[in-house]
PDB file of N, CA and C in Angstrom:
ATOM      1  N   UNK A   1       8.052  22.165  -4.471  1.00  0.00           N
ATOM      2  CA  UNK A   1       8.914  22.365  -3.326  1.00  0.00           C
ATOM      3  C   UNK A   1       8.538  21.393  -2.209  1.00  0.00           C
ATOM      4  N   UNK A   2       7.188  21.001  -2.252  1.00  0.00           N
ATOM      5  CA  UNK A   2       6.664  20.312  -0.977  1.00  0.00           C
ATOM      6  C   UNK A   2       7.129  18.928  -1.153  1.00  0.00           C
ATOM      7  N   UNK A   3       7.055  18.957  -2.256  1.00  0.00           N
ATOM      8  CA  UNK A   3       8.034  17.148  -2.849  1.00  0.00           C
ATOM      9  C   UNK A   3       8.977  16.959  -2.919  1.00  0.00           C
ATOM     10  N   UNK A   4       9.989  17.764  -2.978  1.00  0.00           N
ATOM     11  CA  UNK A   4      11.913  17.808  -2.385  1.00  0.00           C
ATOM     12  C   UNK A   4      11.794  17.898  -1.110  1.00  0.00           C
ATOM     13  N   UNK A   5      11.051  18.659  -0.054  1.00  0.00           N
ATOM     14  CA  UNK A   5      11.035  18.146   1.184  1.00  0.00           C
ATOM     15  C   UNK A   5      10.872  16.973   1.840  1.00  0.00           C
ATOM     16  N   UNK A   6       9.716  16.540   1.744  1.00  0.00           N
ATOM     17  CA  UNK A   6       9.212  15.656   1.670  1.00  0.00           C
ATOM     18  C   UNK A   6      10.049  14.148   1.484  1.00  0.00           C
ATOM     19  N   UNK A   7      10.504  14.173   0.137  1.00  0.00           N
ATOM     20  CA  UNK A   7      11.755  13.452  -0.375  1.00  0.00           C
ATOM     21  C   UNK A   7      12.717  13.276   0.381  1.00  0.00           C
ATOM     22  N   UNK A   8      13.633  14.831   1.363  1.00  0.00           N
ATOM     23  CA  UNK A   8      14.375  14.603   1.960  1.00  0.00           C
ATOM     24  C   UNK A   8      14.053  14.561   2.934  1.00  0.00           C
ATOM     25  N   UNK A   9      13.019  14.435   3.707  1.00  0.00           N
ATOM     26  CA  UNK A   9      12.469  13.651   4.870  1.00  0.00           C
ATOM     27  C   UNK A   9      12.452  12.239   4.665  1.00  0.00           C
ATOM     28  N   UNK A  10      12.307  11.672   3.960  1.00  0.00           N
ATOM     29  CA  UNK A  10      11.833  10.271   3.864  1.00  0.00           C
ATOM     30  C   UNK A  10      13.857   9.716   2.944  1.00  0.00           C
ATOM     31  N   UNK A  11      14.607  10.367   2.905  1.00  0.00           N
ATOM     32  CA  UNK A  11      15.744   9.827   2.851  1.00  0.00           C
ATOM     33  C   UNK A  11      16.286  10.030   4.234  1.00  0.00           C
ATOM     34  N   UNK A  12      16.264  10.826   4.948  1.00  0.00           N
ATOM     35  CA  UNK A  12      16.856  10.896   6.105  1.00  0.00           C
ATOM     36  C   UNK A  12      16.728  10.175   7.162  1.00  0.00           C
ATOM     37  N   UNK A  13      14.971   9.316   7.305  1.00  0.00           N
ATOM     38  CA  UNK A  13      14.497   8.495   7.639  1.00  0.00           C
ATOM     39  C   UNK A  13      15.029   7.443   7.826  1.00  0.00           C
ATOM     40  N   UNK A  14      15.296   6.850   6.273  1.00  0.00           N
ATOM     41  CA  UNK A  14      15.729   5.854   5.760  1.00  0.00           C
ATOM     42  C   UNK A  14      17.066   5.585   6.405  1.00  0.00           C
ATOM     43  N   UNK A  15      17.898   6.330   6.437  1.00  0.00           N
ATOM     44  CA  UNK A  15      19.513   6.289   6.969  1.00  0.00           C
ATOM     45  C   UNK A  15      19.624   5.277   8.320  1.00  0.00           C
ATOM     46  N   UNK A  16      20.499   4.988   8.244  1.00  0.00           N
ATOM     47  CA  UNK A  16      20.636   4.111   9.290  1.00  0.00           C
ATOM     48  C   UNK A  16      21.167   4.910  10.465  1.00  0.00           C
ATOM     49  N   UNK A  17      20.623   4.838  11.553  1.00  0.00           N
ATOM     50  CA  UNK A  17      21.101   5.653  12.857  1.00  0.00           C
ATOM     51  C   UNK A  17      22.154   4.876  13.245  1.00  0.00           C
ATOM     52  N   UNK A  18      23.325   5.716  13.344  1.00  0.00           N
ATOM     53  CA  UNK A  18      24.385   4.973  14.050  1.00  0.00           C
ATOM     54  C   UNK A  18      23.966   5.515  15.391  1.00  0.00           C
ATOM     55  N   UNK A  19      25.080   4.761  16.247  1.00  0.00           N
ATOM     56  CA  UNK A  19      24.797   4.228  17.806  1.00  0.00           C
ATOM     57  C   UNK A  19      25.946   5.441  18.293  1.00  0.00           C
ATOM     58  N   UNK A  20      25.605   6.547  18.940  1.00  0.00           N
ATOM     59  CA  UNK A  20      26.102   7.554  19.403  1.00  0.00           C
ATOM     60  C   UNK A  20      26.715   7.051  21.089  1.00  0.00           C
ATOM     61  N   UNK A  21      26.238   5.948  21.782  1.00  0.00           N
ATOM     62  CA  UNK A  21      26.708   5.771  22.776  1.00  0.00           C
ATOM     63  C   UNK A  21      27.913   4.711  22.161  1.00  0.00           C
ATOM     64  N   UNK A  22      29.004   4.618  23.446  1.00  0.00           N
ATOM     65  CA  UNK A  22      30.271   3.815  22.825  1.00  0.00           C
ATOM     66  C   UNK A  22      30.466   3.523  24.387  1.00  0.00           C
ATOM     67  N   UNK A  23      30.687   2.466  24.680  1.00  0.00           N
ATOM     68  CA  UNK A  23      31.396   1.619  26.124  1.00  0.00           C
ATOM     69  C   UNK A  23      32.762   2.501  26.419  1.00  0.00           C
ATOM     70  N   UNK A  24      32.405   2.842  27.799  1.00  0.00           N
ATOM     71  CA  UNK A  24      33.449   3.624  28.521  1.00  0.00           C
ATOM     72  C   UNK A  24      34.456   2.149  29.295  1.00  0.00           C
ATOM     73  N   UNK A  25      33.946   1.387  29.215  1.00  0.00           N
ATOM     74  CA  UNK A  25      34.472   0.044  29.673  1.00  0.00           C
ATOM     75  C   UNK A  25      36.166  -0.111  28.898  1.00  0.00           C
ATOM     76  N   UNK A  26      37.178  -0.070  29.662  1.00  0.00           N
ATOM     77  CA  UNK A  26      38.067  -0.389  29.200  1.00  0.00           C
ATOM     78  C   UNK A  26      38.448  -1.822  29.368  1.00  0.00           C
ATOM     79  N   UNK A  27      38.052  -2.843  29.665  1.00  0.00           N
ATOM     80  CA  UNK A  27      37.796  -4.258  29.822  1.00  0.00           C
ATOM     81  C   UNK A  27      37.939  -4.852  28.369  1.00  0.00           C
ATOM     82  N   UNK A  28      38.613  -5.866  28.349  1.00  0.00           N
ATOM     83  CA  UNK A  28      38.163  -6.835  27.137  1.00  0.00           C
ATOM     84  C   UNK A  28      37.572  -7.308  27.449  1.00  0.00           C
ATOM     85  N   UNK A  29      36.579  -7.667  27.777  1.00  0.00           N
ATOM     86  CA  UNK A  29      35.453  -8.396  27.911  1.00  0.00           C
ATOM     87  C   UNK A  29      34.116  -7.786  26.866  1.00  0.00           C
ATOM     88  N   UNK A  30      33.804  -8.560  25.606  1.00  0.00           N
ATOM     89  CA  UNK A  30      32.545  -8.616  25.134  1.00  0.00           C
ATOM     90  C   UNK A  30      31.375  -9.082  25.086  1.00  0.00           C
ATOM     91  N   UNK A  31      30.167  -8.560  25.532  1.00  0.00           N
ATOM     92  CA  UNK A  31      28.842  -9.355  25.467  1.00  0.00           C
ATOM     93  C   UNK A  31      28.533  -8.805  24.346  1.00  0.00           C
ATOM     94  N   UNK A  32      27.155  -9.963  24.051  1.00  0.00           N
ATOM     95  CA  UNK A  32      26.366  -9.721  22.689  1.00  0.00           C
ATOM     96  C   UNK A  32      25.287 -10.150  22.714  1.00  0.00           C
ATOM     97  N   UNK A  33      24.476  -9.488  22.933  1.00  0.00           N
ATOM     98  CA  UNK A  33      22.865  -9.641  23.244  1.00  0.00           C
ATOM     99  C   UNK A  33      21.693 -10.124  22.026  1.00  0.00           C
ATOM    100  N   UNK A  34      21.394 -10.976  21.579  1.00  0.00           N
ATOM    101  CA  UNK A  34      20.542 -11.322  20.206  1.00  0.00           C
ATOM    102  C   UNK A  34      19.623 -11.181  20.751  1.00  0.00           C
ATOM    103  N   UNK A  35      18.300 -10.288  20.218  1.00  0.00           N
ATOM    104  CA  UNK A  35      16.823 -10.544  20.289  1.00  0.00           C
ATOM    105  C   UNK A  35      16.240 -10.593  19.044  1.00  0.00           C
ATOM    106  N   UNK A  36      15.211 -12.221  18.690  1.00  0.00           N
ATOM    107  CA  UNK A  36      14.761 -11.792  17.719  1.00  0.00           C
ATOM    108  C   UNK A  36      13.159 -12.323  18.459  1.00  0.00           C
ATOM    109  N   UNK A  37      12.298 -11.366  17.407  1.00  0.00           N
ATOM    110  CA  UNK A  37      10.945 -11.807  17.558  1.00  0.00           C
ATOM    111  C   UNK A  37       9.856 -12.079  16.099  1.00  0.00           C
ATOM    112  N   UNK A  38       8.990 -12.970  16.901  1.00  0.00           N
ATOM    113  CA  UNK A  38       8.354 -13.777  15.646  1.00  0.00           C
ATOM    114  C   UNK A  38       7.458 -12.321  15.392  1.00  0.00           C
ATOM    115  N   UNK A  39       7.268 -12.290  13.786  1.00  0.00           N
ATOM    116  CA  UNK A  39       6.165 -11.019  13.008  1.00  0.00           C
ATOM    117  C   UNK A  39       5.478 -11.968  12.272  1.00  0.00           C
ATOM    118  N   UNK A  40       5.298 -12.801  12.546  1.00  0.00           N
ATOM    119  CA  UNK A  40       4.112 -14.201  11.857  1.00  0.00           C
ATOM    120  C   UNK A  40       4.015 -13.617  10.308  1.00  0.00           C
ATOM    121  N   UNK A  41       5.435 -13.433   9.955  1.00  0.00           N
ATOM    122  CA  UNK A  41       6.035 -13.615   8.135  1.00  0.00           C
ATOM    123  C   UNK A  41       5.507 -11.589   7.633  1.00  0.00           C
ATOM    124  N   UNK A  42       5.453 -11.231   8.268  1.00  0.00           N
ATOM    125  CA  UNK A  42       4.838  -9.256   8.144  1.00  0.00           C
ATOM    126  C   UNK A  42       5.595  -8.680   8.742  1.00  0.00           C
ATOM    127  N   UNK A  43       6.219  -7.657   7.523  1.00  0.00           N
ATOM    128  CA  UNK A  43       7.438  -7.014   8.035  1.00  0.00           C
ATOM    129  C   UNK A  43       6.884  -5.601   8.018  1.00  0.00           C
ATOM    130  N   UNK A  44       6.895  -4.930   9.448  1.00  0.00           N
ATOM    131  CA  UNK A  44       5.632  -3.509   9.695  1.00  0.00           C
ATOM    132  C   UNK A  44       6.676  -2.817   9.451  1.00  0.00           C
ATOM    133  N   UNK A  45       7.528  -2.825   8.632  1.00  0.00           N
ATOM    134  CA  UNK A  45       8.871  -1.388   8.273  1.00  0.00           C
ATOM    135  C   UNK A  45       8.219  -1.237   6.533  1.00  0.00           C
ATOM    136  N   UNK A  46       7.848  -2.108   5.438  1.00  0.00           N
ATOM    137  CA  UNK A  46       6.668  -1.571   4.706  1.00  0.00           C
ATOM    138  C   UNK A  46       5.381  -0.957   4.773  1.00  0.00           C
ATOM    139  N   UNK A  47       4.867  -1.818   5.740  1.00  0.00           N
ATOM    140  CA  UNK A  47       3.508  -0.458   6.238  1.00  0.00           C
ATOM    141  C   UNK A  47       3.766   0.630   6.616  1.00  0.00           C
ATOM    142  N   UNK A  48       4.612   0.693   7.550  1.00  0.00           N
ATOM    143  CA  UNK A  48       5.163   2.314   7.538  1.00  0.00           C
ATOM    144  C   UNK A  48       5.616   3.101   6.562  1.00  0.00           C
ATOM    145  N   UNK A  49       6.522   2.304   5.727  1.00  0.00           N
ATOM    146  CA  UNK A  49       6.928   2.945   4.545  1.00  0.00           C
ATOM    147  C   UNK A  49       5.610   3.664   3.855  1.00  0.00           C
ATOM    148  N   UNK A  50       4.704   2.488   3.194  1.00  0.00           N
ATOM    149  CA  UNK A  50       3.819   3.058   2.905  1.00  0.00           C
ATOM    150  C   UNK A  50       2.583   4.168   3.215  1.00  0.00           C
ATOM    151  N   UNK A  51       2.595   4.628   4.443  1.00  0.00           N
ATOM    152  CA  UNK A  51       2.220   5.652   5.093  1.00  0.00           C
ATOM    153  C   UNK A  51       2.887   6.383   5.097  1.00  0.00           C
ATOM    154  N   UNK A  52       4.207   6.386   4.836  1.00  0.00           N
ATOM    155  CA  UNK A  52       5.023   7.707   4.572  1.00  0.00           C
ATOM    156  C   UNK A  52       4.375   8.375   2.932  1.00  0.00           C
ATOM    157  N   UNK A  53       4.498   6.944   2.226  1.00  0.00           N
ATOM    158  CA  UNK A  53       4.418   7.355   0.917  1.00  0.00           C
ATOM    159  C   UNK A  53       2.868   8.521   0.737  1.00  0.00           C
ATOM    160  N   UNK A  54       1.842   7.629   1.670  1.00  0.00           N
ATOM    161  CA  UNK A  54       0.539   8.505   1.731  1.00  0.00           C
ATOM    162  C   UNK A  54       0.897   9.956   1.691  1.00  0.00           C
ATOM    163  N   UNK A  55       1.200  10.085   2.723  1.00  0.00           N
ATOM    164  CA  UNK A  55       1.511  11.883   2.829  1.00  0.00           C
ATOM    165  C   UNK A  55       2.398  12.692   1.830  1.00  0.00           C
ATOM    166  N   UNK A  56       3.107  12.156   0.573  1.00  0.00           N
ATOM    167  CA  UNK A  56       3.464  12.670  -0.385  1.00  0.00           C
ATOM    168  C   UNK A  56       2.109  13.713  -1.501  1.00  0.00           C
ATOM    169  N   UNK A  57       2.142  14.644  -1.530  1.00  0.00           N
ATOM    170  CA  UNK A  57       1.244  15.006  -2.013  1.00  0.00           C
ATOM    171  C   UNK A  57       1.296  14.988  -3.962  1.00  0.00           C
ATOM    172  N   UNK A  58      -0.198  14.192  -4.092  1.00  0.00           N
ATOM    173  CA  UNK A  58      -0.536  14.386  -5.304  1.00  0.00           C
ATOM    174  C   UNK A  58      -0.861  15.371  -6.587  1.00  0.00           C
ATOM    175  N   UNK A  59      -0.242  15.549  -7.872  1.00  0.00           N
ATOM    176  CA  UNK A  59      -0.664  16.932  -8.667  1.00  0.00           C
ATOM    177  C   UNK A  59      -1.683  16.249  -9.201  1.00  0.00           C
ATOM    178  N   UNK A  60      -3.318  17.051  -8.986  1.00  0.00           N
ATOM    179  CA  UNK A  60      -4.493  17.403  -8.948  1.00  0.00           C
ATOM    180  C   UNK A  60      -4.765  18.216 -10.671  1.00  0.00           C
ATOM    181  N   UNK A  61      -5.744  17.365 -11.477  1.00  0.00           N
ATOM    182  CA  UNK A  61      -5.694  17.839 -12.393  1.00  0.00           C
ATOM    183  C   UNK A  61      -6.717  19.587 -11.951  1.00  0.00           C
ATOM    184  N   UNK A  62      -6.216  20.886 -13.284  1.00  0.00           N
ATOM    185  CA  UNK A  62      -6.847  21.641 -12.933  1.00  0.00           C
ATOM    186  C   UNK A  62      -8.714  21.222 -12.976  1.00  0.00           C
ATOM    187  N   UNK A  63      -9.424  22.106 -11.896  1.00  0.00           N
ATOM    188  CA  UNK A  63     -10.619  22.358 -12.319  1.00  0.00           C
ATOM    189  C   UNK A  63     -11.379  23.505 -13.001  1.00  0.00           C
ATOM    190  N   UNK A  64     -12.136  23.277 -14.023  1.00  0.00           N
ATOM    191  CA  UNK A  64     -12.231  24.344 -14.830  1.00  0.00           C
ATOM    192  C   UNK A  64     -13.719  24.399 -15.053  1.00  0.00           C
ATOM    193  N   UNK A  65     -14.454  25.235 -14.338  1.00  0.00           N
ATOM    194  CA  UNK A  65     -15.623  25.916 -13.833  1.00  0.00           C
ATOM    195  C   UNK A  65     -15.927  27.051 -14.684  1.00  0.00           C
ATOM    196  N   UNK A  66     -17.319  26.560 -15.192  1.00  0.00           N
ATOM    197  CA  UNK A  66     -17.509  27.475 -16.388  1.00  0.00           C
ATOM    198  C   UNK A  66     -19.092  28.115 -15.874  1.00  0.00           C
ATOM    199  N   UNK A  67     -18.948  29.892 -16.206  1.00  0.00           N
ATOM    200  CA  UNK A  67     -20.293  30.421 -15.414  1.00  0.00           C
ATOM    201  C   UNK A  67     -20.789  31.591 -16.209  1.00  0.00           C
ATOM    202  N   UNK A  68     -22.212  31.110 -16.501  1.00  0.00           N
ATOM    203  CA  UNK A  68     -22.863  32.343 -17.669  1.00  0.00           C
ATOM    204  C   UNK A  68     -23.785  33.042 -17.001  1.00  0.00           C
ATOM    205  N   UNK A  69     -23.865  34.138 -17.307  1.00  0.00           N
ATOM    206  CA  UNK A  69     -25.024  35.162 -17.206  1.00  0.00           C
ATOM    207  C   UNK A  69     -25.655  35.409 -18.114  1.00  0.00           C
ATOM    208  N   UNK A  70     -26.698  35.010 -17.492  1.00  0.00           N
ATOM    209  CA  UNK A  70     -27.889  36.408 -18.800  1.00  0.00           C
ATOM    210  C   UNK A  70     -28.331  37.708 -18.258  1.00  0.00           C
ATOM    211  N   UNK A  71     -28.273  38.733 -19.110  1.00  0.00           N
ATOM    212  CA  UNK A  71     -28.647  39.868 -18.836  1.00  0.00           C
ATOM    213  C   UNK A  71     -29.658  39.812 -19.615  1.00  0.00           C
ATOM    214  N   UNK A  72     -30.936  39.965 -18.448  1.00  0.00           N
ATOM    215  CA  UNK A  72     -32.120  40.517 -18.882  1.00  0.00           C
ATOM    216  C   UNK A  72     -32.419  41.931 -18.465  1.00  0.00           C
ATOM    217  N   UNK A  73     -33.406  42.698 -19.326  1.00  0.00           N
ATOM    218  CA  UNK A  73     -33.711  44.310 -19.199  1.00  0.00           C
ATOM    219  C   UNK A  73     -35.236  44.219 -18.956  1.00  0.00           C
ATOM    220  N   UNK A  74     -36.283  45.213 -18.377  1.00  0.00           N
ATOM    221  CA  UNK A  74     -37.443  44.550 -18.225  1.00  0.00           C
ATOM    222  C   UNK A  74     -37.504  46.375 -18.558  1.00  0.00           C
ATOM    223  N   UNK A  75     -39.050  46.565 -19.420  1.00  0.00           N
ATOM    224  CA  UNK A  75     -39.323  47.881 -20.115  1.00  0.00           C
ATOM    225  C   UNK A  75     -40.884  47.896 -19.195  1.00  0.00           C
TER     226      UNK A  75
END
């Protein structure tokens, strides 16, 4: 169960957020703003990914713990 959550956390993530604000501007007039910035060739949207992936939890083989007694009697 913790891994279908999980799962659908990390699809919902993924989704692309649309842009809930919309220009009240009734103007034709369009601007268009470009920003780009240098990541010296490292794209930090895989490292994150992969820290998502961390917190997926692993199935753990069982452990199987084995425990004897002796019964001693003393006369």
């Amino acid at each position: 169960m913790k891994l279908l959550k999980t799962a659908a956390v990390l699809a919902a993530l993924a989704l692309p957020v649309a842009a809930s604000a919309q220009d009240s501007n009734t103007t034709d007039t369009t601007q268009t703003t470009t920003t780009t910035t240098e990541e010296r060739g490292f794209d930090w949207g895989w490292l994150g990914l992969l820290g998502l992936a961390g917190l997926i939890p692993r199935r753990q083989e069982p452990v199987h713990t084995v425990h004897t007694t002796t019964n001693t009697t003393r006369r």
